[in-house]
N, C-alpha and C. Protein backbone atom coordinates (compact mmCIF):
# COMPACT_ATOMS: atom_id res chain seq x y z
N UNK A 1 -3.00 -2.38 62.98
CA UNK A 1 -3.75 -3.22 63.91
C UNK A 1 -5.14 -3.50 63.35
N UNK A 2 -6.03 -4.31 63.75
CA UNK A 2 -7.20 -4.85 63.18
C UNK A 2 -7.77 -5.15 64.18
N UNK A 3 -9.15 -4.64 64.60
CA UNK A 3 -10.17 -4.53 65.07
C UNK A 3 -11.45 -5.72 64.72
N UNK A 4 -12.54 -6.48 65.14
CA UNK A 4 -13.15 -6.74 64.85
C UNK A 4 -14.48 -6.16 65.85
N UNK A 5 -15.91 -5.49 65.53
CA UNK A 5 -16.50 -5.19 66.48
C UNK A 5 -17.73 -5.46 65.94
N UNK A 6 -18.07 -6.47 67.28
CA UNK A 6 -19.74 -6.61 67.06
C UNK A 6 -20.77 -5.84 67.80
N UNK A 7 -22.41 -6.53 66.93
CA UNK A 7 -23.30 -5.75 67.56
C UNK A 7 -24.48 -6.71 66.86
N UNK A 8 -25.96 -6.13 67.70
CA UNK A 8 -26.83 -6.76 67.70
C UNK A 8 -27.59 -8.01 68.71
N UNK A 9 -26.57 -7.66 69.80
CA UNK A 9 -27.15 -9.03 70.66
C UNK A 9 -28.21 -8.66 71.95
N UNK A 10 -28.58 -9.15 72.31
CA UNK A 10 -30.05 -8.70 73.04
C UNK A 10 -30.63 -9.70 73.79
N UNK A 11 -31.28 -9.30 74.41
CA UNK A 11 -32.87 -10.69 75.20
C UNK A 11 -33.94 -10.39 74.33
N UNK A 12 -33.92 -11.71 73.98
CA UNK A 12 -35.43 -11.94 72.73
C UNK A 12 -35.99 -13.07 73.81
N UNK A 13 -37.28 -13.34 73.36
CA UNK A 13 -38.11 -14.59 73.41
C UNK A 13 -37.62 -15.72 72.52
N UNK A 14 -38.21 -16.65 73.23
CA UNK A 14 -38.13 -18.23 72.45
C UNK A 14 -39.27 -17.89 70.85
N UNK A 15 -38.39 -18.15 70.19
CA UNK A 15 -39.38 -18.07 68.90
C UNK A 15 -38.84 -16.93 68.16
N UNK A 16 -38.22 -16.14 68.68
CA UNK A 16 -37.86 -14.57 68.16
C UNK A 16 -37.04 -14.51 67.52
N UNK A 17 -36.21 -13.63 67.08
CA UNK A 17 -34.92 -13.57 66.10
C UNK A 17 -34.03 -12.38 66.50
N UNK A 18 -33.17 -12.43 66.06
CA UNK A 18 -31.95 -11.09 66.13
C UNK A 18 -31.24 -11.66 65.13
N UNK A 19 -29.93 -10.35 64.48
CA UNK A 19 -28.90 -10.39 63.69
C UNK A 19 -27.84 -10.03 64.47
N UNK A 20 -27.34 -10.45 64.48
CA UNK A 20 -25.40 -10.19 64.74
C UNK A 20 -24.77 -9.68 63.22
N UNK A 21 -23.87 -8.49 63.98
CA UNK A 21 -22.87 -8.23 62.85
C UNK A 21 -21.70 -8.36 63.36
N UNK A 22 -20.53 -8.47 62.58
CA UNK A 22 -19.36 -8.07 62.76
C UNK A 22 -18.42 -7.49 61.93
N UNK A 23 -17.58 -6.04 62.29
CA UNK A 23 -17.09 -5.55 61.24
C UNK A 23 -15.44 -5.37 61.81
N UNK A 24 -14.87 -6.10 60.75
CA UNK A 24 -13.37 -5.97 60.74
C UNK A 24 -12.67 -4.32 60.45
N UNK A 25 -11.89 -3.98 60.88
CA UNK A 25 -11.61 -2.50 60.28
C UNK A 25 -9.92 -2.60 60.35
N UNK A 26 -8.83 -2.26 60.12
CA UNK A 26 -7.52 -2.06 60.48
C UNK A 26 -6.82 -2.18 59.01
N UNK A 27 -5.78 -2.36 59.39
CA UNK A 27 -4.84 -2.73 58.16
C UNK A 27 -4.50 -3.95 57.35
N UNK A 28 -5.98 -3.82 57.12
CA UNK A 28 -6.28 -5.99 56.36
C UNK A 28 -6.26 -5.63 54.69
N UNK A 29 -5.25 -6.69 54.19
CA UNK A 29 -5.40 -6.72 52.97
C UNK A 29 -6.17 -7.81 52.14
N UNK A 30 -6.52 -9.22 53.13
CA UNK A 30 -7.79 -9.57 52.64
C UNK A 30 -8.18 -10.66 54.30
N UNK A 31 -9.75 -11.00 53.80
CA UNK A 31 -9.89 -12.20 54.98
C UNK A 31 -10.09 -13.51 54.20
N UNK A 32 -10.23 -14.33 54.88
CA UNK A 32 -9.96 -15.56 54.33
C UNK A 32 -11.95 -16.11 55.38
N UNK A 33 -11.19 -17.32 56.23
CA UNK A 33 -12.58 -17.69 56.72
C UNK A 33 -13.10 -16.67 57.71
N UNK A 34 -14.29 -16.46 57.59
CA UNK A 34 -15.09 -15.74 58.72
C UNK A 34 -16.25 -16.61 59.59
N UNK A 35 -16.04 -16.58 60.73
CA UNK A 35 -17.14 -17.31 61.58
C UNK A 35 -18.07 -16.78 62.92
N UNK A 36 -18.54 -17.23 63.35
CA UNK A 36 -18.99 -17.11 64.73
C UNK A 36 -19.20 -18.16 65.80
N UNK A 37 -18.80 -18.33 67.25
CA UNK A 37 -18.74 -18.96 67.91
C UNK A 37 -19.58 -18.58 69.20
N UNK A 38 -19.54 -19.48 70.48
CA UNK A 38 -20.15 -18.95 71.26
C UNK A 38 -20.32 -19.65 72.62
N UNK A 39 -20.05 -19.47 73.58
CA UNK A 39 -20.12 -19.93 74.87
C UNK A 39 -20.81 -19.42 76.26
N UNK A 40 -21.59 -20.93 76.49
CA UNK A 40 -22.59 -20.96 77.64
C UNK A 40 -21.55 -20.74 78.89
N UNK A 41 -22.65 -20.17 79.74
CA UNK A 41 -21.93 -19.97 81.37
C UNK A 41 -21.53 -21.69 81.66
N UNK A 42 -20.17 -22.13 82.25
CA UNK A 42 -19.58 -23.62 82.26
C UNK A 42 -19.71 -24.40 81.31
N UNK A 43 -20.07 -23.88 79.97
CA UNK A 43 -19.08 -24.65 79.17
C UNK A 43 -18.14 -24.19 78.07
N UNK A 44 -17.75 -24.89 76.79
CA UNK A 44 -16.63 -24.72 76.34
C UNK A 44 -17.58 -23.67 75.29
N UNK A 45 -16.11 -22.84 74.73
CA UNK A 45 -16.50 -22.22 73.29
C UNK A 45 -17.20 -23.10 72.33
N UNK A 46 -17.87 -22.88 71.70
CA UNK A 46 -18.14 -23.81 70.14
C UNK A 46 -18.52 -23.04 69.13
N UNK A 47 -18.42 -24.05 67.74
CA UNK A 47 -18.67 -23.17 66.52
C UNK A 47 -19.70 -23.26 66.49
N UNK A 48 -19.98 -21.97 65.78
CA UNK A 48 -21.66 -21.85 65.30
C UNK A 48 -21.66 -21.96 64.08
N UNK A 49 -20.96 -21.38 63.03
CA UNK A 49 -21.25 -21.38 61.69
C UNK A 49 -19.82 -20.45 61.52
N UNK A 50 -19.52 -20.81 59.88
CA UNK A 50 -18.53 -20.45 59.25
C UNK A 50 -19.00 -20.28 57.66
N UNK A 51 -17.77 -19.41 57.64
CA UNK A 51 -18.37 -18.87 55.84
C UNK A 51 -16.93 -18.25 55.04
N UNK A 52 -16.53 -19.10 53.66
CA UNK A 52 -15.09 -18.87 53.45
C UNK A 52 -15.39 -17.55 52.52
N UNK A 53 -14.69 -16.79 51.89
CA UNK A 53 -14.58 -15.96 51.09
C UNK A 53 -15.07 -16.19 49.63
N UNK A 54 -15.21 -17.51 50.20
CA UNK A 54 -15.89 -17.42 48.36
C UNK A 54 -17.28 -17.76 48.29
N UNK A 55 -17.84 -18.15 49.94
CA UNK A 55 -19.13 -17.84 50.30
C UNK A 55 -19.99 -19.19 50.22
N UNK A 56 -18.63 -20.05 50.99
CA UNK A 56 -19.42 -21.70 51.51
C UNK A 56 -19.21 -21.65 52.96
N UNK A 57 -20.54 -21.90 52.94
CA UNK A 57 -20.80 -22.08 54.50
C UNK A 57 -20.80 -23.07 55.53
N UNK A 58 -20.81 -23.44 56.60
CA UNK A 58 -20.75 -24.48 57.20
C UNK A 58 -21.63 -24.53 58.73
N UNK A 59 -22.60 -24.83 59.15
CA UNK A 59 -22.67 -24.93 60.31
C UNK A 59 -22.99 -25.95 61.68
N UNK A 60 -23.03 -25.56 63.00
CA UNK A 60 -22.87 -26.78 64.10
C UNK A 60 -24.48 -27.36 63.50
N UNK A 61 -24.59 -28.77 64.00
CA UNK A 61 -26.63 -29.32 63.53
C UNK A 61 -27.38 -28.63 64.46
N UNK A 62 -27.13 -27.70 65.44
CA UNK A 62 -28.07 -27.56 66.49
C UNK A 62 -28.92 -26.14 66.03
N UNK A 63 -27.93 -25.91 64.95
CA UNK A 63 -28.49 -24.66 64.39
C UNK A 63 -28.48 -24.47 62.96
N UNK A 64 -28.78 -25.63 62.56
CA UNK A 64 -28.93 -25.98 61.61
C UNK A 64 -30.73 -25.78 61.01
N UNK A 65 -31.16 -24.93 59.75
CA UNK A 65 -32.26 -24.68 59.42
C UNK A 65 -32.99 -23.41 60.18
N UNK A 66 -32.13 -22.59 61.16
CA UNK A 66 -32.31 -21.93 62.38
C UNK A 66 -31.40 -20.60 62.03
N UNK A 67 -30.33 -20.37 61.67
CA UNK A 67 -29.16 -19.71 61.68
C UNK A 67 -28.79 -20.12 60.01
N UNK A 68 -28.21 -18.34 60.04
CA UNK A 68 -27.84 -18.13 58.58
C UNK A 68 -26.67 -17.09 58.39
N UNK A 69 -25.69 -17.73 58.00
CA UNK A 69 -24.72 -16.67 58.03
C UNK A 69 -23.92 -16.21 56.73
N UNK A 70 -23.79 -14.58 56.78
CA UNK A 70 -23.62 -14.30 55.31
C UNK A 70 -22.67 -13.41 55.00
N UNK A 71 -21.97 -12.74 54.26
CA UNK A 71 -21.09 -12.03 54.47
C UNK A 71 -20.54 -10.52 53.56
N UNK A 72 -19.93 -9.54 53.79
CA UNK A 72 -19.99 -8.82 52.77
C UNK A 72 -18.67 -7.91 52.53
N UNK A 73 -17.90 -8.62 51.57
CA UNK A 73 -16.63 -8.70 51.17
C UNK A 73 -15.82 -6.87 50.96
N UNK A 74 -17.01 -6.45 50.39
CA UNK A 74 -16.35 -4.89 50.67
C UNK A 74 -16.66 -4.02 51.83
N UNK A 75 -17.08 -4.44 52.89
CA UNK A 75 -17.69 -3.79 54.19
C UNK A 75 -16.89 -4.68 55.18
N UNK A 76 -16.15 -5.86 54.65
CA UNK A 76 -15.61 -6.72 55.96
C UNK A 76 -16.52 -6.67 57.01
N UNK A 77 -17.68 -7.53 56.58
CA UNK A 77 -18.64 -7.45 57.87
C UNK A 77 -19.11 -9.00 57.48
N UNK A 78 -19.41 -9.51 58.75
CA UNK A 78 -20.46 -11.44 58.46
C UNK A 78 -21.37 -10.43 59.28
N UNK A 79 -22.16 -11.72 59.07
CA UNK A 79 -23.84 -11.18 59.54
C UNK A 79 -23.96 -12.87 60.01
N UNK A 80 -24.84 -12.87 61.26
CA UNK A 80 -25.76 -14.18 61.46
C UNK A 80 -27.21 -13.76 62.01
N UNK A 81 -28.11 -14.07 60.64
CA UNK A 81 -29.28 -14.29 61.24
C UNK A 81 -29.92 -15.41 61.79
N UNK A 82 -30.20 -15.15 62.74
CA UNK A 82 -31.06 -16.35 64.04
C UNK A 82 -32.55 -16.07 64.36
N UNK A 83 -33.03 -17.33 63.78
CA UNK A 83 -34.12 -17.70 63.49
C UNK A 83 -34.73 -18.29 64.61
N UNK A 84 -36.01 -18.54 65.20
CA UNK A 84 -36.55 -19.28 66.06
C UNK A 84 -35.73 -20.02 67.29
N UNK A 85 -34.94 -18.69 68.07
CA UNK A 85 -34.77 -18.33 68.86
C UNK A 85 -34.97 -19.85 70.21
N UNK A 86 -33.96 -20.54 70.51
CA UNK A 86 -34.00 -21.20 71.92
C UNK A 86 -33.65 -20.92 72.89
N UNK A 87 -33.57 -21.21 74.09
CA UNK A 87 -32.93 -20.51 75.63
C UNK A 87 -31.78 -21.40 75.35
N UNK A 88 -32.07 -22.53 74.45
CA UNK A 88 -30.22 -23.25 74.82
C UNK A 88 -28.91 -22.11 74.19
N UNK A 89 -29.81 -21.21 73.00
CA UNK A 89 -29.19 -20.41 72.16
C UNK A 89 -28.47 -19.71 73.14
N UNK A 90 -28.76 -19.29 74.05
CA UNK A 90 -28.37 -18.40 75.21
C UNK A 90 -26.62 -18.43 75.24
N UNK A 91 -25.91 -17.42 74.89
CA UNK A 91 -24.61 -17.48 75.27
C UNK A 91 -24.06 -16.00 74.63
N UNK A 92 -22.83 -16.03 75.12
CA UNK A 92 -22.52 -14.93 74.57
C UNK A 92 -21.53 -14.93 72.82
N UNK A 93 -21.53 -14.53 72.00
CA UNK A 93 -21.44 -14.63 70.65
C UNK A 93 -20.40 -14.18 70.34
N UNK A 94 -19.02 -15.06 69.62
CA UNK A 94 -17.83 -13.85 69.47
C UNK A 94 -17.85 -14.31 67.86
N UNK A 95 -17.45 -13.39 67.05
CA UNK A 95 -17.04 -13.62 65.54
C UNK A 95 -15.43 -13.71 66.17
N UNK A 96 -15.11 -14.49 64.42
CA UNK A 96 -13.67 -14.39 64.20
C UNK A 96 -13.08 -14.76 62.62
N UNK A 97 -11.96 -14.23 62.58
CA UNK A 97 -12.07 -14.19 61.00
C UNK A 97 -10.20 -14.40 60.96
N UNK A 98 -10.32 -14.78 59.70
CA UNK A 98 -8.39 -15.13 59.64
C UNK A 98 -7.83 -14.07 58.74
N UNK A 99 -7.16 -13.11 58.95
CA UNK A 99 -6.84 -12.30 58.19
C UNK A 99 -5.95 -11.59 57.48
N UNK A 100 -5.45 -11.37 56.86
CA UNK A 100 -4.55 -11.27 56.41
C UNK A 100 -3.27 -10.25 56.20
N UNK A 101 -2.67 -9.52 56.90
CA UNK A 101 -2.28 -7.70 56.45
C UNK A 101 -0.81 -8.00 56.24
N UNK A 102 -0.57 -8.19 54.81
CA UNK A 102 0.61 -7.70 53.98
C UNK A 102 1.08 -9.44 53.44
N UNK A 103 2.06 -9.78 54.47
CA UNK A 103 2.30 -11.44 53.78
C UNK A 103 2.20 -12.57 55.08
N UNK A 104 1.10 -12.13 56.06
CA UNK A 104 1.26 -12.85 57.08
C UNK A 104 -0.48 -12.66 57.52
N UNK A 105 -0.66 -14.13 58.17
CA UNK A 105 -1.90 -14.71 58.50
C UNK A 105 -2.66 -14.43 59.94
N UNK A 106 -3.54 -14.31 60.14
CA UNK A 106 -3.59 -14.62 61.77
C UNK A 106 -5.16 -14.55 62.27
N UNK A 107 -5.80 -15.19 63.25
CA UNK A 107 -7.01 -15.01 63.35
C UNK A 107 -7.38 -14.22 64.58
N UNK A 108 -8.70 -13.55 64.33
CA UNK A 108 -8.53 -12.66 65.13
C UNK A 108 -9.95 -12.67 65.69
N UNK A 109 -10.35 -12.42 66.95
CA UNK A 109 -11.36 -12.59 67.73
C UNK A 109 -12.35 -11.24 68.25
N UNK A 110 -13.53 -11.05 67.98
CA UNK A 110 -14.01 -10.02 68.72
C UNK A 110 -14.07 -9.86 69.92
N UNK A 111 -14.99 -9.07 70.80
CA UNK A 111 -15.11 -8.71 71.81
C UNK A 111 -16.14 -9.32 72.19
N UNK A 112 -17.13 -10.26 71.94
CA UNK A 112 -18.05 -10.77 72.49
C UNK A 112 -19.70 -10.07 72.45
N UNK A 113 -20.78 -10.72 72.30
CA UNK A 113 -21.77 -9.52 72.08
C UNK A 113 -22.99 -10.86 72.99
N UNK A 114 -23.73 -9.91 74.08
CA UNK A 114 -24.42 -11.46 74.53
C UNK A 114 -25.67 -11.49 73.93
N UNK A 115 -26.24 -12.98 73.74
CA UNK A 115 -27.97 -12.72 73.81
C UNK A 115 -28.33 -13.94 74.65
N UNK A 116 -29.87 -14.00 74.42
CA UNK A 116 -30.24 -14.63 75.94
C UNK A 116 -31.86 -14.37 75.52
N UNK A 117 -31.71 -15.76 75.53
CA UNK A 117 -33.41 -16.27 75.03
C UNK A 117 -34.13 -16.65 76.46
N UNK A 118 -35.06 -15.70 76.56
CA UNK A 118 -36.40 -16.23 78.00
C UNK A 118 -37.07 -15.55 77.42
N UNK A 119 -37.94 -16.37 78.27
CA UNK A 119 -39.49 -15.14 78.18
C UNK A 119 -39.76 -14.58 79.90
């Protein structure tokens, strides 16, 4: 079975920063894309940023120059650092990663980690 578990989410200020981690653990023989997503109270999930294994990244424009996401291939862990902190940022944060254990694919979702920009 395969686990993904995050951490790092919090109430910061507008302007502030936090890191998110997430660490895969189970019976994975490799990952493929790793990302993070995230959804406001009434509305939909969305992507935040993505990062393939060979360490191209991709992310939504709203967090663009703001958010940085990185990854670390023998720890099965992404990281997103978040930069200058908005209240729109406000939601709760799930990673997810596609993974792989033996000859079969599948993506797999954390548990959610919240943060929440006010002052």
């Amino acid at each position: 079975q395969v686990q993904l578990v995050e951490s790092g989410g919090g109430l910061v200020q507008p302007g502030g920063s936090l890191r998110l981690s997430c660490a895969a653990s189970g019976s994975i023989r490799s990952i493929d894309t790793m990302g993070w997503y995230r959804q406001a109270p009434g509305k939909q999930r969305e992507l935040v940023a993505t990062i393939t294994n060979g360490g191209t990244s991709n992310y939504a424009d709203s967090v663009k120059g703001r958010f940085t996401i990185s990854r670390d291939n023998v720890k099965n862990t992404v990281y997103l650092q978040m930069n200058n902190l908005k209240p729109e940022d406000t939601a709760v944060y799930y990673c997810n990663a596609d993974i792989w254990m033996g000859l079969y694919r599948r993506g797999y979702w954390g548990q959610g980690t919240q943060v929440t920009v006010s002052s």
